[in-house]
Protein backbone atom coordinates (compact mmCIF):
# COMPACT_ATOMS: atom_id res chain seq x y z
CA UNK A 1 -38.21 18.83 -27.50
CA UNK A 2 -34.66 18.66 -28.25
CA UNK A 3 -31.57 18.43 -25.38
CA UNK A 4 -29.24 21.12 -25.46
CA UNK A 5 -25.83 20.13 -26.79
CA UNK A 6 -23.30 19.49 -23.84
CA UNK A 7 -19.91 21.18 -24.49
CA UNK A 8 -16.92 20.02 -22.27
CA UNK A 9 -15.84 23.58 -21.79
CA UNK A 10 -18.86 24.55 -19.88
CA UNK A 11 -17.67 22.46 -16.76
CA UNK A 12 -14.48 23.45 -16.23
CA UNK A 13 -12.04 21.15 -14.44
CA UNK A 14 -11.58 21.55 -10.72
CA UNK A 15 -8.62 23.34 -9.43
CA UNK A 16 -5.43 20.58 -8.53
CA UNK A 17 -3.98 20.23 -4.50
CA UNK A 18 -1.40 22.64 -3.86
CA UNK A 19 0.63 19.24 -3.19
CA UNK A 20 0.13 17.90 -6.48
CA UNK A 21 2.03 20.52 -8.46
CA UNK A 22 5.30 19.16 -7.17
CA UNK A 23 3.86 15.73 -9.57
CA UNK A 24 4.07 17.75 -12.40
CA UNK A 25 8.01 18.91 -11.40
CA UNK A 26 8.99 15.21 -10.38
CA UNK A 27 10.33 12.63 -12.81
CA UNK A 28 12.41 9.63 -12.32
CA UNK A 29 15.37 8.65 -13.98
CA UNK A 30 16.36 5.12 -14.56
CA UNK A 31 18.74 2.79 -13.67
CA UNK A 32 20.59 1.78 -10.64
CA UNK A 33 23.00 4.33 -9.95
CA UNK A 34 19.56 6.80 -9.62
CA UNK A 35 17.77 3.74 -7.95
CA UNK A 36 20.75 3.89 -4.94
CA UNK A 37 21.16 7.65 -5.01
CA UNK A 38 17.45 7.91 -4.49
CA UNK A 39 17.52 5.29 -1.50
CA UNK A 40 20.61 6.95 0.62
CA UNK A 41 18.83 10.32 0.22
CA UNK A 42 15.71 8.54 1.63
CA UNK A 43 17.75 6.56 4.31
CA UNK A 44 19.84 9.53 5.54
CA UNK A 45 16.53 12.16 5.64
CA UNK A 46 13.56 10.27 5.91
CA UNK A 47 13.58 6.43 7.01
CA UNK A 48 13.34 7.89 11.05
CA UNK A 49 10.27 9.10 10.17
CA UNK A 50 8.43 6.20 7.93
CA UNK A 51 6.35 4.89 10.26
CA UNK A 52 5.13 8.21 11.25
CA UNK A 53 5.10 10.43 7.89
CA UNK A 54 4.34 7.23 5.16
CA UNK A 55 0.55 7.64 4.88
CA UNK A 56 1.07 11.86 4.18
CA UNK A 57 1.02 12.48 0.27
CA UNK A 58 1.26 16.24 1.82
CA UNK A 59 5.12 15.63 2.67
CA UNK A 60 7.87 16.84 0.44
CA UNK A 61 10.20 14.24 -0.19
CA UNK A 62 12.48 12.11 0.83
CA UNK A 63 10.23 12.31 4.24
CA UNK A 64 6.92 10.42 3.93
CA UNK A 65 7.50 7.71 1.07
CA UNK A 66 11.03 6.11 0.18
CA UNK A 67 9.70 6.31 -4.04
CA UNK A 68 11.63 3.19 -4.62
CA UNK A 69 8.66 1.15 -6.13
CA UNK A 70 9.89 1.90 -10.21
CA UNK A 71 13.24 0.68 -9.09
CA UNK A 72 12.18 -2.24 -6.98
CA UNK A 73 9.31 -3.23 -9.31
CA UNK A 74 11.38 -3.32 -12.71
CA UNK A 75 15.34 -5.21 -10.28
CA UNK A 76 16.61 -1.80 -11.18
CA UNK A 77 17.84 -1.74 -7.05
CA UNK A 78 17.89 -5.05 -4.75
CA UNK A 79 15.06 -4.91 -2.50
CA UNK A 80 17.78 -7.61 -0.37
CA UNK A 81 20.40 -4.59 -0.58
CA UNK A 82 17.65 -1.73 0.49
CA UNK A 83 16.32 -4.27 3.26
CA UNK A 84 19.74 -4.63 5.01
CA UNK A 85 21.08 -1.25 4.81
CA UNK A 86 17.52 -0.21 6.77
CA UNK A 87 17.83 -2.85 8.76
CA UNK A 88 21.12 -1.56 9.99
CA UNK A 89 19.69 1.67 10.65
CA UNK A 90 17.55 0.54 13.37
CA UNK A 91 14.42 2.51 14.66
CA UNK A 92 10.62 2.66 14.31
CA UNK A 93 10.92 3.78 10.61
CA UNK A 94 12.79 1.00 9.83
CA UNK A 95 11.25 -1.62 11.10
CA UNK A 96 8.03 -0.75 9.45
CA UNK A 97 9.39 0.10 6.30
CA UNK A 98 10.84 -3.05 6.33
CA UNK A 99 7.50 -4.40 7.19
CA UNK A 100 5.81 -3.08 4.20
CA UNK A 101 9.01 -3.78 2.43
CA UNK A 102 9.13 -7.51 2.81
CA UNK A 103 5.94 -8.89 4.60
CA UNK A 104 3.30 -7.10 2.31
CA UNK A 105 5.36 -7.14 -0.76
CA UNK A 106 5.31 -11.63 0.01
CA UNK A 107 1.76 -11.60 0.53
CA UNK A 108 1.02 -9.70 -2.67
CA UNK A 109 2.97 -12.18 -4.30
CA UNK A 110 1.23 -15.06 -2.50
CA UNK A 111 -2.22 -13.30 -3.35
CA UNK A 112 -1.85 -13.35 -6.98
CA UNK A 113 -0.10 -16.69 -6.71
CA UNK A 114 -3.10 -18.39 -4.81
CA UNK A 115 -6.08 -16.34 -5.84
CA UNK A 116 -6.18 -16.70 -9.75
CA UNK A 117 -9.85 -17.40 -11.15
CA UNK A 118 -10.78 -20.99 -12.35
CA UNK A 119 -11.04 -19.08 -15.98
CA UNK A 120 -6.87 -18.25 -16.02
CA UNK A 121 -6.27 -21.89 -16.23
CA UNK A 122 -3.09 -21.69 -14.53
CA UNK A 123 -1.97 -23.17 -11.23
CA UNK A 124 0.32 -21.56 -8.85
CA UNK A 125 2.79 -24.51 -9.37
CA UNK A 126 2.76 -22.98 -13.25
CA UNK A 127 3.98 -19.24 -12.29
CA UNK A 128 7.52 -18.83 -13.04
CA UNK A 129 9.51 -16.17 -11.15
CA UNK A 130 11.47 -13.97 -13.50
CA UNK A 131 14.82 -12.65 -12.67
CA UNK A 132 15.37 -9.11 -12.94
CA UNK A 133 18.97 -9.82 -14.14
């Protein structure tokens, strides 16, 4: 006996979120003057509310996530710069946005630092840190 052929079409996809059709609308420019604007909309209108609203993919922007990581991630914005300015702000939101900021971004960097496998051959002593510019 022979298995019926299985078409793709016959199991249609499941229908998206209602939250993740604002994805498909959002795009992020480059560069630092975008990287900046981005961060004072997120400082003025949603860094009171970080500790609170962070963990809520549900939240429209600039509450719930500051969307900095593209600009942090490739020196685009200076996560020294971003750290102060919160700092200065004060509050709950700051100070854990700060904490995820600076204390979790240092241990990923010690984790991949001190963690390699015996197979990368390479010693944490070997890792050079690259400057974004």
């Amino acid at each position: 006996m022979r298995a019926a052929a299985v078409v793709v079409e016959d199991f249609p996809a499941p229908p998206f979120p209602r939250w993740t059709k604002r994805l498909a609308e959002a795009h992020t420019v480059g560069g630092a003057g975008a990287g900046y604007a981005r961060w004072q909309r997120f400082l003025q209108s949603g860094l009171a509310a970080y500790a609170r609203d962070r963990n809520d993919a549900a939240i429209e922007w600039p509450r719930g996530v500051s969307r900095l990581s593209g600009y942090i991630h490739h020196a685009q914005v200076s996560p020294f710069r971003i750290a102060r300015e919160a700092e200065q702000s004060g509050g709950k939101g700051a100070e854990k946005f700060l904490d995820e900021l600076l204390i979790w971004r240092e241990l990923a960097f010690n984790s991949v630092a001190w963690t390699l496998s015996a197979t990368d051959n390479v010693s944490p002593s070997r890792l050079q840190v690259v400057s974004g510019g």
